[in-house]
C-alpha atoms as a PDB file:
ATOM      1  CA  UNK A   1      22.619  18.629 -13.064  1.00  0.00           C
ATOM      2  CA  UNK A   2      21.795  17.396 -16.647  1.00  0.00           C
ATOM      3  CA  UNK A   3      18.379  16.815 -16.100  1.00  0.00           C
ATOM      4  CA  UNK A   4      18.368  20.734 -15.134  1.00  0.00           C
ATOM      5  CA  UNK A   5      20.498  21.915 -17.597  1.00  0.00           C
ATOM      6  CA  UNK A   6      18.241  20.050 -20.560  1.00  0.00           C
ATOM      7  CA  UNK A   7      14.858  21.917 -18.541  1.00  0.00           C
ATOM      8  CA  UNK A   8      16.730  25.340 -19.224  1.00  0.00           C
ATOM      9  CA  UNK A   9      17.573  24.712 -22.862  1.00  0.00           C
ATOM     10  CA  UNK A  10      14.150  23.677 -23.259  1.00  0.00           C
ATOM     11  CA  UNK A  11      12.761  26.737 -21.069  1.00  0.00           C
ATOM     12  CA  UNK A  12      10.674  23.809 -18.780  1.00  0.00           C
ATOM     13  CA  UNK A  13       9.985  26.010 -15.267  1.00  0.00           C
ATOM     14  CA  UNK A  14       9.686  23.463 -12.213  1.00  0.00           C
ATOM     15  CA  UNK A  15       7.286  25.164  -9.547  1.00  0.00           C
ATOM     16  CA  UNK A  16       7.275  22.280  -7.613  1.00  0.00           C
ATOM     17  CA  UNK A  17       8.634  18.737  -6.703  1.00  0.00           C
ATOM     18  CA  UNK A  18       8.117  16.302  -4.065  1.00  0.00           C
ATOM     19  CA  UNK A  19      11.961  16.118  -3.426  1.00  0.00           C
ATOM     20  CA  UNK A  20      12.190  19.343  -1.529  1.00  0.00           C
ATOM     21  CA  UNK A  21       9.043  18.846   0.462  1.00  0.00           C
ATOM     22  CA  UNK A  22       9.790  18.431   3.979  1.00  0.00           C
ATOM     23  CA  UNK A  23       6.811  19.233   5.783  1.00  0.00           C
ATOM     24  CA  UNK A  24       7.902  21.611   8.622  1.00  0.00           C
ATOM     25  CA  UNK A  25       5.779  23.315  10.917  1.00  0.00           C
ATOM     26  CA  UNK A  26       4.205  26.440   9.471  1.00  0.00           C
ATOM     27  CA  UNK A  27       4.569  25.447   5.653  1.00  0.00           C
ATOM     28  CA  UNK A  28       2.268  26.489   2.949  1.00  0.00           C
ATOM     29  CA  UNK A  29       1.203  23.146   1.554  1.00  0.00           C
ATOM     30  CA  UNK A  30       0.890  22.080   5.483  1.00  0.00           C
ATOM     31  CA  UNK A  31      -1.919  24.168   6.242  1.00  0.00           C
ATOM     32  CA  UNK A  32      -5.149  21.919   6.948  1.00  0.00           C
ATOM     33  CA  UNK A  33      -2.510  19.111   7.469  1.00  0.00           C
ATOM     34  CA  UNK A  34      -0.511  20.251  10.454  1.00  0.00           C
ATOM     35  CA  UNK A  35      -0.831  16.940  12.166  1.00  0.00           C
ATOM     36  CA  UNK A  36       1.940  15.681   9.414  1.00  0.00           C
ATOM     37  CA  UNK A  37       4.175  18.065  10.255  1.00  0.00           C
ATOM     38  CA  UNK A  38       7.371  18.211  12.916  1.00  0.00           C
ATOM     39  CA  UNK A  39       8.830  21.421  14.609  1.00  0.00           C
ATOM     40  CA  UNK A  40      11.985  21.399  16.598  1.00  0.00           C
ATOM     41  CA  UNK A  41      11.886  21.273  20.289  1.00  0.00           C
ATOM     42  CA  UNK A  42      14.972  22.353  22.039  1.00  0.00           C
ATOM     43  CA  UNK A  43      13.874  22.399  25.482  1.00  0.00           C
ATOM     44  CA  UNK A  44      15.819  19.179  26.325  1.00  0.00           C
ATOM     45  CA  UNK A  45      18.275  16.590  25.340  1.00  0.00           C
ATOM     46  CA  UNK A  46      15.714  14.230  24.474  1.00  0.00           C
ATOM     47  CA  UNK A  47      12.824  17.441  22.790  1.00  0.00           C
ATOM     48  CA  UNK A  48      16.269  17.692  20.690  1.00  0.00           C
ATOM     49  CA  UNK A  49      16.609  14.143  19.213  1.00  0.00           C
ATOM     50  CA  UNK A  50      13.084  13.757  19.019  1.00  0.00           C
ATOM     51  CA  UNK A  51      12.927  16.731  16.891  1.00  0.00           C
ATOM     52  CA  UNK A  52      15.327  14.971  14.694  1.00  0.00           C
ATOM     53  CA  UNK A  53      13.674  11.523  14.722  1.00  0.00           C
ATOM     54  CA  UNK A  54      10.208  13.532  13.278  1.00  0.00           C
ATOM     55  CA  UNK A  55      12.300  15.612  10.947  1.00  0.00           C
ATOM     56  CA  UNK A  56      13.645  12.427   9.164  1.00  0.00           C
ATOM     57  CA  UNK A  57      10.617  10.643   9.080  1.00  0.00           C
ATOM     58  CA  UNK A  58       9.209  13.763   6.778  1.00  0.00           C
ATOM     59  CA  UNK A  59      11.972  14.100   4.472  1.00  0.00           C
ATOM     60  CA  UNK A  60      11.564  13.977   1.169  1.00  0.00           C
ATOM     61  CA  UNK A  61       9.986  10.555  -0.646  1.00  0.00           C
ATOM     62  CA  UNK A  62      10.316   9.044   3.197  1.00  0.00           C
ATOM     63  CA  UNK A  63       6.950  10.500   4.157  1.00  0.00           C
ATOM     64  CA  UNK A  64       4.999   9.132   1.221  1.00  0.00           C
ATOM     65  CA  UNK A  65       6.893   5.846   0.719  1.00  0.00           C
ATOM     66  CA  UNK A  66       5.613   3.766   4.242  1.00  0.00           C
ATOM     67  CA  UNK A  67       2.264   2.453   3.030  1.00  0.00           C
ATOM     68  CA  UNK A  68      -0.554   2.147  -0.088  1.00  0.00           C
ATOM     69  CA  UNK A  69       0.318   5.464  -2.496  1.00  0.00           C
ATOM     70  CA  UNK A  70      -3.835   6.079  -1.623  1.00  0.00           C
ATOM     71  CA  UNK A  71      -3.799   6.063   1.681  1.00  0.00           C
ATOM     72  CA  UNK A  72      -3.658   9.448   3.720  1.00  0.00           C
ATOM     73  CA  UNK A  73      -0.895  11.424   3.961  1.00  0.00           C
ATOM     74  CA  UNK A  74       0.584   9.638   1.325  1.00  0.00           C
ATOM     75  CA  UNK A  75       1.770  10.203  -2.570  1.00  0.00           C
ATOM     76  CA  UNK A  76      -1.949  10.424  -4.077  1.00  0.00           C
ATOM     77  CA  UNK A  77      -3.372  13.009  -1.187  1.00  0.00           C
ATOM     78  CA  UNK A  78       0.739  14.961  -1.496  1.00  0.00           C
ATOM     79  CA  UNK A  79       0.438  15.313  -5.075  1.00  0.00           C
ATOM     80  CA  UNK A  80      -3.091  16.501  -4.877  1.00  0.00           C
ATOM     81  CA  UNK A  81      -2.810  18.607  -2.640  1.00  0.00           C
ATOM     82  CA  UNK A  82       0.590  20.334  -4.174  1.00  0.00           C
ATOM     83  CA  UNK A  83      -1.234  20.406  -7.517  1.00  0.00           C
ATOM     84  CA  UNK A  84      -4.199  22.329  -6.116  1.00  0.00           C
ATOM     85  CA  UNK A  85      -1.837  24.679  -4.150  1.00  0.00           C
ATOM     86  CA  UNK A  86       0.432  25.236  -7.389  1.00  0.00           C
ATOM     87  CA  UNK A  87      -2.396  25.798  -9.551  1.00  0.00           C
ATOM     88  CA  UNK A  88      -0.397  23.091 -11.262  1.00  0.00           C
ATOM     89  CA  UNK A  89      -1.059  22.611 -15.747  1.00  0.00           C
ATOM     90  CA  UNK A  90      -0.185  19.104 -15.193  1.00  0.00           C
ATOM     91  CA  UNK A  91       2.574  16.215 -13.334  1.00  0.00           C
ATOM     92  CA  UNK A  92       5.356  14.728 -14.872  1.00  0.00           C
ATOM     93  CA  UNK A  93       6.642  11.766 -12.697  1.00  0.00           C
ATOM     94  CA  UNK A  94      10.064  11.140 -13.070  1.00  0.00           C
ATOM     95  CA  UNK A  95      11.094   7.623 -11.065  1.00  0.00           C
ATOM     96  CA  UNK A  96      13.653   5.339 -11.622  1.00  0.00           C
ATOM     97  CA  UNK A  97      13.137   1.933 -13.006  1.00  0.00           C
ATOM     98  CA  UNK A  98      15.246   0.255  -9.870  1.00  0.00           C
ATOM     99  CA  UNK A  99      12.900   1.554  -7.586  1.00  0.00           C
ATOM    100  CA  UNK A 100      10.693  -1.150  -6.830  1.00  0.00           C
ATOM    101  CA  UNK A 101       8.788   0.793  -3.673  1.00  0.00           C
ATOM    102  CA  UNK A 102       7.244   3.522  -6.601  1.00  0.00           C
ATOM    103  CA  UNK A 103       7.912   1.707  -9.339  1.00  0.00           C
ATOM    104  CA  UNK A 104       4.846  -0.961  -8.258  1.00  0.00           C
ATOM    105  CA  UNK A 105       2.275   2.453  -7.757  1.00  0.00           C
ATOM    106  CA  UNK A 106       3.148   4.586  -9.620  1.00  0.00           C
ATOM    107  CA  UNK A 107       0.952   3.573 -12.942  1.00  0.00           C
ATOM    108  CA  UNK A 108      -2.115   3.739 -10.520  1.00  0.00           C
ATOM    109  CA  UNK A 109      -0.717   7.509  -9.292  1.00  0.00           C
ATOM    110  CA  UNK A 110      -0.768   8.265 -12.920  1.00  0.00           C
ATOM    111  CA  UNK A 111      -4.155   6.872 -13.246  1.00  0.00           C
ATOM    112  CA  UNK A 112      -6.081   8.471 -10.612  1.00  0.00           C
ATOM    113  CA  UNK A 113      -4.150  11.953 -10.913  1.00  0.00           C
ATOM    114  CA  UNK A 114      -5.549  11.677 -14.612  1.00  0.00           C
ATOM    115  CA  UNK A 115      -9.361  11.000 -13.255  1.00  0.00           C
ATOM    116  CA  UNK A 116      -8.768  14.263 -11.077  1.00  0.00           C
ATOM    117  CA  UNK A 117      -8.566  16.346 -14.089  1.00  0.00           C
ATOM    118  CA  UNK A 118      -4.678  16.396 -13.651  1.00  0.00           C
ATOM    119  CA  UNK A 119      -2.386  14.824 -17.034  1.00  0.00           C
ATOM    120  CA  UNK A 120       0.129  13.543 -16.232  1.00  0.00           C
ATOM    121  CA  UNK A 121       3.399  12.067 -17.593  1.00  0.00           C
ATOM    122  CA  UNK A 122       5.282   9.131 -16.545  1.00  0.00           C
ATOM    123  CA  UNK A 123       8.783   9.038 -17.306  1.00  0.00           C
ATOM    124  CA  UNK A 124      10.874   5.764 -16.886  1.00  0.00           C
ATOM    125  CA  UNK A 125      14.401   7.915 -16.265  1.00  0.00           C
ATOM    126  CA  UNK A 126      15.887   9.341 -12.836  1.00  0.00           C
ATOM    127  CA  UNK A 127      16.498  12.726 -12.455  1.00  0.00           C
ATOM    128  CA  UNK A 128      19.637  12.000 -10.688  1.00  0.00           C
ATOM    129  CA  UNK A 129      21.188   9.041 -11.947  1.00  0.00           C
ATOM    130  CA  UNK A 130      21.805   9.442 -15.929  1.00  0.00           C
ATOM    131  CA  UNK A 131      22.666   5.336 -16.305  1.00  0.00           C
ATOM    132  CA  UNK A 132      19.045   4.648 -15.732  1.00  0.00           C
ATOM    133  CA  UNK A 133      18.011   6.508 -19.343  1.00  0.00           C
ATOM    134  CA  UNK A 134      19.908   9.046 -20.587  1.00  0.00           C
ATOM    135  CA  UNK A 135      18.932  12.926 -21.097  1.00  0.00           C
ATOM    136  CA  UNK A 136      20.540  12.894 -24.621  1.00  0.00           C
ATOM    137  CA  UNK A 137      18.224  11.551 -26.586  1.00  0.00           C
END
């Protein structure tokens, strides 16, 4: 929660993050895209744990993390997309330095978010985990 607390004191409004982007059936930043999407069947036993199998697989940072950041469906065409839907001024990418899945694309997200019009700021901290780089500096 320090990472929130320091966006108050600093009056920083977050309209939008990847992390709470799960990609359900009738969602805003779905439309056009409903063939990423899940819904829950509960018809059956089986409907049931399928449901849950697609549900996982769009959880947050899941969904864009299984292939090239540029490929469809994935962290370039999300972002976009979110941006455009947000109206969005610009992106400020907060990853963690031990991830080594984002850490590797994230320089060319940066890049080609920047050649869409889009600035963008990459920040080598985690917004959950304070012993990568602390908030208090």
């Amino acid at each position: 929660m320090r990472f929130w607390d320091w966006m108050d004191k600093h009056d920083i409004a977050l309209l939008g993050s990847r992390l709470f982007t799960f990609w359900q059936e009738g969602a805003v930043y779905a439309q056009g895209r409903e063939e990423e999407t899940y819904r829950l069947r509960s018809h059956s036993l089986d409907g049931m744990i399928d449901s849950l199998a697609d549900q996982i697989s769009r959880m947050p940072l899941v969904k864009q993390i299984r292939g090239p950041y540029d490929a469809p469906c994935m962290w370039l065409e999300d972002t976009l997309s979110a941006a455009s839907l947000l109206k969005t001024d610009f992106v400020v990418y907060i990853g963690t330095m031990g991830c080594r899945n984002t850490r590797g694309m994230v320089t060319l997200l940066t890049r080609d978010l920047e050649k869409q019009g889009i600035p963008t700021l990459l920040v080598y901290a985690d917004a959950f985990d304070d012993r990568i780089a602390s908030w208090g500096l």
